[in-house]
PDB file of N, CA and C in Angstrom:
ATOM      1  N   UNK A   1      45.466 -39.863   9.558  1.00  0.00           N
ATOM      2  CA  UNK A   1      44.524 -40.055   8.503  1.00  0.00           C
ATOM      3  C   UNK A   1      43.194 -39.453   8.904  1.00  0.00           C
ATOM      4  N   UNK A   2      42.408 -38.650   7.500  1.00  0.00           N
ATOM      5  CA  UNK A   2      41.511 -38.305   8.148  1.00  0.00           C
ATOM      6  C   UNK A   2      40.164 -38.965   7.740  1.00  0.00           C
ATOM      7  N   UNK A   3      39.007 -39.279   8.305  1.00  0.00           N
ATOM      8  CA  UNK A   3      38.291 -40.282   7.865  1.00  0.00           C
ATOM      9  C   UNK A   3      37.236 -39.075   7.394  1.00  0.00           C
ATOM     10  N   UNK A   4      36.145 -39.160   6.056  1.00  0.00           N
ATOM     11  CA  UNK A   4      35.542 -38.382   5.692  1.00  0.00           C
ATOM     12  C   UNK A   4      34.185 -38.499   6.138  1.00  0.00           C
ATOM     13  N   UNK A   5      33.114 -38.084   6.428  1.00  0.00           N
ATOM     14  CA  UNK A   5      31.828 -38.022   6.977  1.00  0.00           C
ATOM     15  C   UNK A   5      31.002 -38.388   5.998  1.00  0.00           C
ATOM     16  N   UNK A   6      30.399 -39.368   5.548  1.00  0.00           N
ATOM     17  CA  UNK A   6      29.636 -39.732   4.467  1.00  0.00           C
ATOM     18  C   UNK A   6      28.207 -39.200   5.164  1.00  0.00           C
ATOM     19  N   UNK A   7      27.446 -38.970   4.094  1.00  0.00           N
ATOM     20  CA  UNK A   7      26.387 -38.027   3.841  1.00  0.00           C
ATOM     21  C   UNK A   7      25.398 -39.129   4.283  1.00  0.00           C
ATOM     22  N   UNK A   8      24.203 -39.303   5.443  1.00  0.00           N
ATOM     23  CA  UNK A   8      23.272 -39.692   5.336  1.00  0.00           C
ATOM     24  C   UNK A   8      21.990 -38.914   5.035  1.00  0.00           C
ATOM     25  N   UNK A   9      21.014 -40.012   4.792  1.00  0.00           N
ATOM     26  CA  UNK A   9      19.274 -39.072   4.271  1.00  0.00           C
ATOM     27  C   UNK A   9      19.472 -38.272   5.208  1.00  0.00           C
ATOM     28  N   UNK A  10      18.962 -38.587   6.225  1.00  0.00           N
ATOM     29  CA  UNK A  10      18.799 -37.601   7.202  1.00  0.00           C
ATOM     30  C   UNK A  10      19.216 -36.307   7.669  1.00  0.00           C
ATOM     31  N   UNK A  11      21.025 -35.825   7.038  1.00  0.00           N
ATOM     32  CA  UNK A  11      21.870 -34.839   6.939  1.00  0.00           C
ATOM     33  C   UNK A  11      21.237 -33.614   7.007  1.00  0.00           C
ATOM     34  N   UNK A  12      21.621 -32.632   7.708  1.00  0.00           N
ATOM     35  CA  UNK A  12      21.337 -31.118   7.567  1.00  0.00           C
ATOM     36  C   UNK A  12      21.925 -30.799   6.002  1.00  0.00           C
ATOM     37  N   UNK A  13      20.833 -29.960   5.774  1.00  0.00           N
ATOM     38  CA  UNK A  13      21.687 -29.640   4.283  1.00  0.00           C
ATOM     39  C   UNK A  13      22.988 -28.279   4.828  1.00  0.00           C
ATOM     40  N   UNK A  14      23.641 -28.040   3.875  1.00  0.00           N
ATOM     41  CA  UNK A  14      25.073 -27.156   3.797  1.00  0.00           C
ATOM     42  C   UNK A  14      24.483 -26.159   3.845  1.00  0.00           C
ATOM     43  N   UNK A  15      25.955 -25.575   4.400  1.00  0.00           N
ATOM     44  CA  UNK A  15      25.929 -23.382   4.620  1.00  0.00           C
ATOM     45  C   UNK A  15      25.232 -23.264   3.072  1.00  0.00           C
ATOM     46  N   UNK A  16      26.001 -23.521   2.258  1.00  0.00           N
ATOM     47  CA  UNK A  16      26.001 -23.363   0.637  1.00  0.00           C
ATOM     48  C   UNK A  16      24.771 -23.594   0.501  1.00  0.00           C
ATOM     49  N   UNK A  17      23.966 -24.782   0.571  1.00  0.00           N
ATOM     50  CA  UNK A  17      22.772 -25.096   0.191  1.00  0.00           C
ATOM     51  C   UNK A  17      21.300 -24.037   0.745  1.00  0.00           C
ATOM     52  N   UNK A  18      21.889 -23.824   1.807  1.00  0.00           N
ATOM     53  CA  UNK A  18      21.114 -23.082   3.025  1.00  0.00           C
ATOM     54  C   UNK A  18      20.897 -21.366   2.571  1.00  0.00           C
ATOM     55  N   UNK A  19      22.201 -21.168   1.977  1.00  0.00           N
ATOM     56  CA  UNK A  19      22.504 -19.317   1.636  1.00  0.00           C
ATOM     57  C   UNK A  19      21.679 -19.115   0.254  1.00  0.00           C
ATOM     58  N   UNK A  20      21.733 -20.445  -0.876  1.00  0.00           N
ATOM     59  CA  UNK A  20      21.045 -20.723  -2.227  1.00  0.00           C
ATOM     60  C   UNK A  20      19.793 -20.249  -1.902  1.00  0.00           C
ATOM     61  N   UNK A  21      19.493 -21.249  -0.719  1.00  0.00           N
ATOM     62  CA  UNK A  21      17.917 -21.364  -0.545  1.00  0.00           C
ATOM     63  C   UNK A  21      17.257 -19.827  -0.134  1.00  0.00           C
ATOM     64  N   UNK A  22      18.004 -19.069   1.272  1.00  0.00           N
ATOM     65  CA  UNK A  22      17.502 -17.955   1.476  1.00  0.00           C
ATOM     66  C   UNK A  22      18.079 -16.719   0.631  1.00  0.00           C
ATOM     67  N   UNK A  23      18.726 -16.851  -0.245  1.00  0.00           N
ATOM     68  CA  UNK A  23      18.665 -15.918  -1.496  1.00  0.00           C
ATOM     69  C   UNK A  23      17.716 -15.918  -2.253  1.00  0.00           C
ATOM     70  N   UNK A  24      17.103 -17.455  -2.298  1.00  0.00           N
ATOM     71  CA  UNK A  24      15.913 -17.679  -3.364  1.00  0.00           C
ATOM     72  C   UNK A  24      14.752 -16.971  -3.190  1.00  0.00           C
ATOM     73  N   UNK A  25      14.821 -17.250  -1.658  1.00  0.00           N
ATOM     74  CA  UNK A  25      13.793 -16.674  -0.766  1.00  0.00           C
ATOM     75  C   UNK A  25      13.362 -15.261  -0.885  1.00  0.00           C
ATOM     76  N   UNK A  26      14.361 -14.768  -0.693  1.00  0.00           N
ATOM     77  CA  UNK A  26      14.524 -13.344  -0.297  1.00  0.00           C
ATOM     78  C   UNK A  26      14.427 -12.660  -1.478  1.00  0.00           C
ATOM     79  N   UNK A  27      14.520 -12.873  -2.793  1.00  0.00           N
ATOM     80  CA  UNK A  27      14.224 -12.723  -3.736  1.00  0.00           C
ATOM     81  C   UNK A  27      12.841 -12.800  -4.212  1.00  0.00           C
ATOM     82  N   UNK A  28      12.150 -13.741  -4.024  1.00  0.00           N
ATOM     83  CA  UNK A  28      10.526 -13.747  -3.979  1.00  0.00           C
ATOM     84  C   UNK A  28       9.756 -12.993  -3.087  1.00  0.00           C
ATOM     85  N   UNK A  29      10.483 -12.868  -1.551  1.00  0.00           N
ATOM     86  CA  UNK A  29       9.587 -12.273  -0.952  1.00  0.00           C
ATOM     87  C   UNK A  29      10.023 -10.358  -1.581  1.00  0.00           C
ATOM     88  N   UNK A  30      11.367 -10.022  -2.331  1.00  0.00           N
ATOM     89  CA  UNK A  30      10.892  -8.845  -2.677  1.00  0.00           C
ATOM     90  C   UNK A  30      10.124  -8.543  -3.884  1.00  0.00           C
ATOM     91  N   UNK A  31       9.752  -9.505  -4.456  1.00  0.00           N
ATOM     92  CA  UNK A  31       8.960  -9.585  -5.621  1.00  0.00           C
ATOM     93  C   UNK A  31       7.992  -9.814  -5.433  1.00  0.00           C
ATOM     94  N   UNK A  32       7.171 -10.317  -3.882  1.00  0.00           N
ATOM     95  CA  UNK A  32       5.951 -10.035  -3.526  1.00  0.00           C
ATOM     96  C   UNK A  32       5.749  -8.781  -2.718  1.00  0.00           C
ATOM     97  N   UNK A  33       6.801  -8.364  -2.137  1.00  0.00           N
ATOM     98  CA  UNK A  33       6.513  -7.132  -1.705  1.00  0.00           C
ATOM     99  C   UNK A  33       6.444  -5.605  -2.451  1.00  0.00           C
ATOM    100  N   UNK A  34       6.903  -5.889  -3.879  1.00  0.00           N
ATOM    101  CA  UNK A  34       6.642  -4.915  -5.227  1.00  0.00           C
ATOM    102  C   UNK A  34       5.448  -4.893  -5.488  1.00  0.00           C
ATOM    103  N   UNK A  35       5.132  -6.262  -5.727  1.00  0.00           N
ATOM    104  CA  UNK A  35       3.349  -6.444  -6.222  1.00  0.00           C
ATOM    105  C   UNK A  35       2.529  -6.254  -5.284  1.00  0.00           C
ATOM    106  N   UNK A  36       2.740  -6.446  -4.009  1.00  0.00           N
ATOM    107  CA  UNK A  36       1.839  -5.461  -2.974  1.00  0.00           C
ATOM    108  C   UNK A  36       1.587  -4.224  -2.917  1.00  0.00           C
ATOM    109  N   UNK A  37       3.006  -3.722  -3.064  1.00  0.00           N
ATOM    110  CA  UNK A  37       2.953  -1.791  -3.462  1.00  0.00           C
ATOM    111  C   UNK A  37       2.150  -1.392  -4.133  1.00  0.00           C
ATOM    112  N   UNK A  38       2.646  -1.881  -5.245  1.00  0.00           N
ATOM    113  CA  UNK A  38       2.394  -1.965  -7.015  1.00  0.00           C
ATOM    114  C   UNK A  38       0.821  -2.175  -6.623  1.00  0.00           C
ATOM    115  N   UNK A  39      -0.211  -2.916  -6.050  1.00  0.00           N
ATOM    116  CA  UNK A  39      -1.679  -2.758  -5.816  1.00  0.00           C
ATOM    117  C   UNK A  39      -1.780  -1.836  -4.816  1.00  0.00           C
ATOM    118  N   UNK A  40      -1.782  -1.555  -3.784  1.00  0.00           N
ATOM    119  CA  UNK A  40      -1.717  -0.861  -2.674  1.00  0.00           C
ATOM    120  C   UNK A  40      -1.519   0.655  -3.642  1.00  0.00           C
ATOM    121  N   UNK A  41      -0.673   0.805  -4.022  1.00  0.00           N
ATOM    122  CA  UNK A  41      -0.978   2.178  -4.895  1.00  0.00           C
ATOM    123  C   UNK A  41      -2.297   2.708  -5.740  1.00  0.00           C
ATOM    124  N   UNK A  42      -2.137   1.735  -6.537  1.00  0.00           N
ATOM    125  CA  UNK A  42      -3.108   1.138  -7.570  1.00  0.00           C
ATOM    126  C   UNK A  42      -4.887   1.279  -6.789  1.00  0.00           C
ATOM    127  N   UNK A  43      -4.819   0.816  -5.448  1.00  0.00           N
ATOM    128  CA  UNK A  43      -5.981   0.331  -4.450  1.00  0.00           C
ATOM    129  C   UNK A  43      -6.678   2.113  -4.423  1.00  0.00           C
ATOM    130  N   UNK A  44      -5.390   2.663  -3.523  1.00  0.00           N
ATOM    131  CA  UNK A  44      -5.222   3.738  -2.921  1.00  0.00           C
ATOM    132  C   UNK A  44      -5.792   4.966  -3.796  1.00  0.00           C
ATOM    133  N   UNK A  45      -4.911   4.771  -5.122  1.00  0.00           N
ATOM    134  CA  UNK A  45      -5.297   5.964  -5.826  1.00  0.00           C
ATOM    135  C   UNK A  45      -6.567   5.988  -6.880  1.00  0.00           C
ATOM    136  N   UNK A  46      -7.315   4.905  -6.422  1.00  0.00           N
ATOM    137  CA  UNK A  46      -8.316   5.215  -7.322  1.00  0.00           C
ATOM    138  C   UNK A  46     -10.022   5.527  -6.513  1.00  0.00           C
ATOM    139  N   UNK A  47      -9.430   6.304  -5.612  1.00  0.00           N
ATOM    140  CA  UNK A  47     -10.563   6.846  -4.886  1.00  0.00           C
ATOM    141  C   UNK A  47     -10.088   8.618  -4.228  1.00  0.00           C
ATOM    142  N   UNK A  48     -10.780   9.121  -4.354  1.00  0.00           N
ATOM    143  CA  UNK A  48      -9.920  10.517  -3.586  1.00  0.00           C
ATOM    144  C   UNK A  48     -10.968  10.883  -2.135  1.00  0.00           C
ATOM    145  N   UNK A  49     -11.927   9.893  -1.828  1.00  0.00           N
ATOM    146  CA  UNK A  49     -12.718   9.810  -0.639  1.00  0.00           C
ATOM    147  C   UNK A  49     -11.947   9.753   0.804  1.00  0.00           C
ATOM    148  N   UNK A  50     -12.249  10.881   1.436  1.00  0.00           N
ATOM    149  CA  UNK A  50     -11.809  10.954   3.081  1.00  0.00           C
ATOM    150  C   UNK A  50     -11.350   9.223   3.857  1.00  0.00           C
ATOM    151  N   UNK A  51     -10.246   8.814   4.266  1.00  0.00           N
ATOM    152  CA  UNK A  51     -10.272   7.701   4.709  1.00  0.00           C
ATOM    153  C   UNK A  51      -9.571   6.467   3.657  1.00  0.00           C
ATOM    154  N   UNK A  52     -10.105   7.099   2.755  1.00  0.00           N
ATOM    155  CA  UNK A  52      -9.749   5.479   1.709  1.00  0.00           C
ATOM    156  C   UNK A  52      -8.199   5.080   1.648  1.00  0.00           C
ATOM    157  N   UNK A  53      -7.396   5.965   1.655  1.00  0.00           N
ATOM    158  CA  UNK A  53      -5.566   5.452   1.413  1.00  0.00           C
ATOM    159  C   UNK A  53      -5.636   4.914   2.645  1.00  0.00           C
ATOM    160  N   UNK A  54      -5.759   5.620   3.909  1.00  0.00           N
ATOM    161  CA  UNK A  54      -5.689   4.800   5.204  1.00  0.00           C
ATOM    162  C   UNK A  54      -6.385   3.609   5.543  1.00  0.00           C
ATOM    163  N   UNK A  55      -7.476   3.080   4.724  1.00  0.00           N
ATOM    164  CA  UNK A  55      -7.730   1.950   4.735  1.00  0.00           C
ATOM    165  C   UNK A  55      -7.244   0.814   4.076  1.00  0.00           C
ATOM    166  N   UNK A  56      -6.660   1.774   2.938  1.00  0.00           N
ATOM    167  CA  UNK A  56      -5.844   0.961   1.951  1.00  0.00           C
ATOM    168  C   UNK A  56      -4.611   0.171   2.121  1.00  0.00           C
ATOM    169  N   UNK A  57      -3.975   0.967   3.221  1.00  0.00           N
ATOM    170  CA  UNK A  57      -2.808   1.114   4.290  1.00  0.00           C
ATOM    171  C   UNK A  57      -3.108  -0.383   4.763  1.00  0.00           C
ATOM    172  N   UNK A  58      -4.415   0.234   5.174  1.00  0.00           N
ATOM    173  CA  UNK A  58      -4.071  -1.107   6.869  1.00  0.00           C
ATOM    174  C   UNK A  58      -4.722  -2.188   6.113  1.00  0.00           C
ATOM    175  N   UNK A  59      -5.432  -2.372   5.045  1.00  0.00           N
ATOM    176  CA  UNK A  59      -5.324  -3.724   4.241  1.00  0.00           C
ATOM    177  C   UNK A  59      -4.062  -4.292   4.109  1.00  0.00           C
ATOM    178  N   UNK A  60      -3.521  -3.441   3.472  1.00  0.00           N
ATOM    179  CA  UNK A  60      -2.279  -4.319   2.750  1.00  0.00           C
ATOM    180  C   UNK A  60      -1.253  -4.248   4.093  1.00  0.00           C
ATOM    181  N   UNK A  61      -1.186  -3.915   5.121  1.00  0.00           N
ATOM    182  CA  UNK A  61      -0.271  -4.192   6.155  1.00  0.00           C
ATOM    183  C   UNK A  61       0.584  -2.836   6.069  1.00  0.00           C
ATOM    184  N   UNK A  62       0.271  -1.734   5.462  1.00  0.00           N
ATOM    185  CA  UNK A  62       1.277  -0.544   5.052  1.00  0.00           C
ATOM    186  C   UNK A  62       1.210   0.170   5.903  1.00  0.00           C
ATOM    187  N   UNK A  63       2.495   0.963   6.496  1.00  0.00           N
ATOM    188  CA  UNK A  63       1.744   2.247   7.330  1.00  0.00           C
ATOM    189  C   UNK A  63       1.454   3.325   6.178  1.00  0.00           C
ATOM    190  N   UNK A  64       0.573   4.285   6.920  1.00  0.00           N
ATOM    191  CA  UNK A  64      -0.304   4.570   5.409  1.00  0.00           C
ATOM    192  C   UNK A  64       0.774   5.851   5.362  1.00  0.00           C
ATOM    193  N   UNK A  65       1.900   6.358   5.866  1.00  0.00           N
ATOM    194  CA  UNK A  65       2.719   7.225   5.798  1.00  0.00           C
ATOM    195  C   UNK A  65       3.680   6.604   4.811  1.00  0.00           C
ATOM    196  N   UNK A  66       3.908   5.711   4.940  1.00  0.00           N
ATOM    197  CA  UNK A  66       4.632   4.709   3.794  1.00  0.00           C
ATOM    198  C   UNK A  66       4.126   4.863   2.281  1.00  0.00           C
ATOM    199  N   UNK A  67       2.696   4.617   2.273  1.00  0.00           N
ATOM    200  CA  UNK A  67       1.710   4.169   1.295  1.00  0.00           C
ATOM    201  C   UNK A  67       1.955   5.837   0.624  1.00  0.00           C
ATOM    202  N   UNK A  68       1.588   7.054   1.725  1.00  0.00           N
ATOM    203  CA  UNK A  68       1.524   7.871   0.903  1.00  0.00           C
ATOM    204  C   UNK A  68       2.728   8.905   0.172  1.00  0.00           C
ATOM    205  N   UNK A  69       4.052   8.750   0.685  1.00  0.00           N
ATOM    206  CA  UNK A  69       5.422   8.920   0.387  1.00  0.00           C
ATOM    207  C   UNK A  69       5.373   7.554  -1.112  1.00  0.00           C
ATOM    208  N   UNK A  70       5.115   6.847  -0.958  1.00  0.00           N
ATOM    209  CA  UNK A  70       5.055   5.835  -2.557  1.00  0.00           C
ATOM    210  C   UNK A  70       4.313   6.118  -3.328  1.00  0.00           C
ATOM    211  N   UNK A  71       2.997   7.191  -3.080  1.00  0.00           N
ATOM    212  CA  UNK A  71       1.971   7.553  -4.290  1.00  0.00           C
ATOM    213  C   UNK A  71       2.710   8.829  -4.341  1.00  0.00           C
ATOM    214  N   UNK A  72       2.976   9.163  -3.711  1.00  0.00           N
ATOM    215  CA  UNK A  72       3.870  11.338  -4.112  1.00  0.00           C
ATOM    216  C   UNK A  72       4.929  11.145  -4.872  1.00  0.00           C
ATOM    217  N   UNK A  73       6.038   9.765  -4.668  1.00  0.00           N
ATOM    218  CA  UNK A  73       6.702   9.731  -5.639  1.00  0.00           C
ATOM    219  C   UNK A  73       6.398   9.069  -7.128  1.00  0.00           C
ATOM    220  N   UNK A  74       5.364   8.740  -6.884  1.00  0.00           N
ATOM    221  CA  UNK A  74       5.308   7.508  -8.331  1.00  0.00           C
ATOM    222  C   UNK A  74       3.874   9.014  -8.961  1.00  0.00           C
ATOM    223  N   UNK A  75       3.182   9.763  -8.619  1.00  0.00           N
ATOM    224  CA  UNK A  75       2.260  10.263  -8.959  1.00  0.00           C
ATOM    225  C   UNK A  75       2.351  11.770  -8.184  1.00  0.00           C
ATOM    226  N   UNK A  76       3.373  12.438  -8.354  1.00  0.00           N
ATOM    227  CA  UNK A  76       3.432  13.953  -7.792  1.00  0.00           C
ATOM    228  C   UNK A  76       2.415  14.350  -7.886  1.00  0.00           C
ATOM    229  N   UNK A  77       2.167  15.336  -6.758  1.00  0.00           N
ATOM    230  CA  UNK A  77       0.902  15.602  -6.954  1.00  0.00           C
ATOM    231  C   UNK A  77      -0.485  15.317  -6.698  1.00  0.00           C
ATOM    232  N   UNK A  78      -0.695  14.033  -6.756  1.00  0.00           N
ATOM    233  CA  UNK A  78      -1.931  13.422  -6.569  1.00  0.00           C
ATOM    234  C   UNK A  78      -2.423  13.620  -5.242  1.00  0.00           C
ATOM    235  N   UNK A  79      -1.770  13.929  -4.595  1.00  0.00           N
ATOM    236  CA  UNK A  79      -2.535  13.847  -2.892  1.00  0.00           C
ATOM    237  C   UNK A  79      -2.687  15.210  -2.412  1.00  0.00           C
ATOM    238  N   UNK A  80      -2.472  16.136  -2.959  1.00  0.00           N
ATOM    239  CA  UNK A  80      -3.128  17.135  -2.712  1.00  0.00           C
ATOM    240  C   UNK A  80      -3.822  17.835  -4.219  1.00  0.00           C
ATOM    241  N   UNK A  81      -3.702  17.035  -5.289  1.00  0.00           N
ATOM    242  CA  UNK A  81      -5.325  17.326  -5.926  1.00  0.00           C
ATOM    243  C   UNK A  81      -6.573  16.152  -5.586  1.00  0.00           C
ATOM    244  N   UNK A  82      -6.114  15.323  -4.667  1.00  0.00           N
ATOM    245  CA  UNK A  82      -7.487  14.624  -3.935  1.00  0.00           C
ATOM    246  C   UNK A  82      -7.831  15.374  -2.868  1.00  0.00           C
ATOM    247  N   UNK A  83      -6.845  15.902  -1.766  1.00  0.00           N
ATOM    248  CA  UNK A  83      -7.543  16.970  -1.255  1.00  0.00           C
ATOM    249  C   UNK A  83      -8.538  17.972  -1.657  1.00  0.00           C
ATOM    250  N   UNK A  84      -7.558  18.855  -2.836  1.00  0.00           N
ATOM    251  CA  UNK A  84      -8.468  19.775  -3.030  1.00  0.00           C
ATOM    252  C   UNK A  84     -10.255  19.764  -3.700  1.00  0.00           C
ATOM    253  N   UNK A  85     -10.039  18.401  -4.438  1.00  0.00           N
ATOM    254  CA  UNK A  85     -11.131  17.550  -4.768  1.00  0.00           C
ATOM    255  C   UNK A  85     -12.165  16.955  -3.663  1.00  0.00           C
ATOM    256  N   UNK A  86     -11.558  16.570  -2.123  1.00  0.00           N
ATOM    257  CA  UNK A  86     -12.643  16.701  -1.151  1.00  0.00           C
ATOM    258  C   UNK A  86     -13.108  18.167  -0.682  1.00  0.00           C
ATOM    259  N   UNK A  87     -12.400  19.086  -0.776  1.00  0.00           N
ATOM    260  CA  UNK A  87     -12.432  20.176  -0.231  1.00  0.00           C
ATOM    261  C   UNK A  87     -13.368  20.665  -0.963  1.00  0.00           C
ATOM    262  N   UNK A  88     -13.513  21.234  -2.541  1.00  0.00           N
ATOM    263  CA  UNK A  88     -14.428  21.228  -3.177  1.00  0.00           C
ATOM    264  C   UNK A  88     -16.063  20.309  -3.129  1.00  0.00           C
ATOM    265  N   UNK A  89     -15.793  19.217  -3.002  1.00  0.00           N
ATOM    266  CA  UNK A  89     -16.857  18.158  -2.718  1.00  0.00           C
ATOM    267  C   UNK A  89     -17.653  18.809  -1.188  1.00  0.00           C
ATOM    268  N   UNK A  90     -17.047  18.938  -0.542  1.00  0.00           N
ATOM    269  CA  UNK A  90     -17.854  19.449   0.830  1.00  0.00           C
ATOM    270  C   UNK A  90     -17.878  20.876   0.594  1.00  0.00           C
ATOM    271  N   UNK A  91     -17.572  21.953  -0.076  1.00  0.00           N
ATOM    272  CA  UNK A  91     -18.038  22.949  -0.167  1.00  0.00           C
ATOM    273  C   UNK A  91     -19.528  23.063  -1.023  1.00  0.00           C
ATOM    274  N   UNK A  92     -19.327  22.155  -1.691  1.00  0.00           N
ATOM    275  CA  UNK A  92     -20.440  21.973  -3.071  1.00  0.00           C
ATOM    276  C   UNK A  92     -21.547  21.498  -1.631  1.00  0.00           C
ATOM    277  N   UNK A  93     -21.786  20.315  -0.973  1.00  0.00           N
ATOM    278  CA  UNK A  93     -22.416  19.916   0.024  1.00  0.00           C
ATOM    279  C   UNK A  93     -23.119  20.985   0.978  1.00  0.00           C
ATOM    280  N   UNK A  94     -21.643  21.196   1.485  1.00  0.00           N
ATOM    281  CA  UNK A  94     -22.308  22.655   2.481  1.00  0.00           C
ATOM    282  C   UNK A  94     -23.400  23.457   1.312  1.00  0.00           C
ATOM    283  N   UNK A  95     -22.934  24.313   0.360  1.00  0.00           N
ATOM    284  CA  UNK A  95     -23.448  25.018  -0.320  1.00  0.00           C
ATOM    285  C   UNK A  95     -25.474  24.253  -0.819  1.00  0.00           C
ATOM    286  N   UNK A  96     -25.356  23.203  -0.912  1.00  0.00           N
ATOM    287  CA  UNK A  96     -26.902  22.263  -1.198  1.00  0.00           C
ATOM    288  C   UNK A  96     -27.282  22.544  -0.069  1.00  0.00           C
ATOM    289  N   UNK A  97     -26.794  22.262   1.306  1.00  0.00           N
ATOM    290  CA  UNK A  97     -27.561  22.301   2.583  1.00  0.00           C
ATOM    291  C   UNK A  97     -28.025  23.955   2.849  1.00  0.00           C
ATOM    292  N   UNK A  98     -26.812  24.194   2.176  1.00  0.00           N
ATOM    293  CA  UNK A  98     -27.443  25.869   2.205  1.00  0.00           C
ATOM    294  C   UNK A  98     -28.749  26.383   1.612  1.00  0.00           C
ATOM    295  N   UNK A  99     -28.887  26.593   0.347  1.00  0.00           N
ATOM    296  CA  UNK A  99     -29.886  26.600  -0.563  1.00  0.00           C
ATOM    297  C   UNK A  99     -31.314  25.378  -0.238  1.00  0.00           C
ATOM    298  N   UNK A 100     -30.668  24.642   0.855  1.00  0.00           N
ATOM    299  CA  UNK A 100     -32.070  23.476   1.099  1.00  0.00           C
ATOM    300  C   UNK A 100     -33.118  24.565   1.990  1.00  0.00           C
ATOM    301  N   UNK A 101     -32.401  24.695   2.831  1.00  0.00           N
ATOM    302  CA  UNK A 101     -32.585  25.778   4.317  1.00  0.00           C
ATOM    303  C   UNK A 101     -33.484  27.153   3.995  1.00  0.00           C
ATOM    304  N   UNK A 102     -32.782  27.582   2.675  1.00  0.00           N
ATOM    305  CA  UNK A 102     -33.608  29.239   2.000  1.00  0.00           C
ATOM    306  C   UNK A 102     -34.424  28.944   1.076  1.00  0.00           C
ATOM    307  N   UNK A 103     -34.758  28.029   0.596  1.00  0.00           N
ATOM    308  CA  UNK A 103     -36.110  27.263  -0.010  1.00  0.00           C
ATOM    309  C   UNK A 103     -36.791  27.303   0.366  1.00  0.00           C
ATOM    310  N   UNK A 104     -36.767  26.468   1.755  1.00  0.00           N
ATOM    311  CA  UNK A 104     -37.813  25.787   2.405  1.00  0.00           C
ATOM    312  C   UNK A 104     -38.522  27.354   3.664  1.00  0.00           C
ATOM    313  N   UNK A 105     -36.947  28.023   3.925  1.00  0.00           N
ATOM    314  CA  UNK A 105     -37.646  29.338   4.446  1.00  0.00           C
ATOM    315  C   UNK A 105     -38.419  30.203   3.514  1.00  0.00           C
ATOM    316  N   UNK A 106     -38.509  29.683   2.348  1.00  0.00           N
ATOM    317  CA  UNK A 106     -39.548  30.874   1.444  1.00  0.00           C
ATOM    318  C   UNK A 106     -40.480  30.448   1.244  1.00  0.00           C
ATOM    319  N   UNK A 107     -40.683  29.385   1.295  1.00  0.00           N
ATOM    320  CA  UNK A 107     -42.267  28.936   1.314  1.00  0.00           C
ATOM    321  C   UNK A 107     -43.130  28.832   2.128  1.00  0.00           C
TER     322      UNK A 107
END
């Protein structure tokens, strides 16, 4: 005869109960890890300033090689017309410091 194990409070809960639970789990944590992206993109691409995705990166815990393989696919393109948009920006710069310099030598 076999005698059955009656359930006290105290009981470990079941495999079953246990697999429910970290499915539940694991399910939220990828639905917080979407909405992290999902800002972290969002963070990232709304600046085209030297530095900013890589800071954006190490906010959100991203490597920013990660961060920027997720903005090239969701936004082709975008990371090298922010380049060319700093590149321009410091030519425009250089070019003011230039014209500051032959001003000030003509007077």
């Amino acid at each position: 005869m076999s005698k059955s194990v009656p359930e006290t409070a105290g009981a470990e809960p079941s495999l079953a109960e246990l697999r429910a639970t970290a499915e539940e789990t694991a399910a939220t944590a990828e639905e917080a890890r979407k909405a992290l992206m999902d800002a972290a993109v969002a963070a990232a691409t709304s600046s085209t300033r030297y530095g900013h995705l890589s800071k954006t990166a190490r906010e959100a815990g991203i490597h920013p090689q990660v961060l920027r393989e997720v903005i090239e696919s969701r936004h082709p393109g975008w990371l090298a017309k922010a380049a060319e948009k700093r590149e321009k920006e410091k030519a425009a710069r250089e070019a003011g410091k230039t014209r500051t310099r032959r001003s000030q030598d003509a007077a």
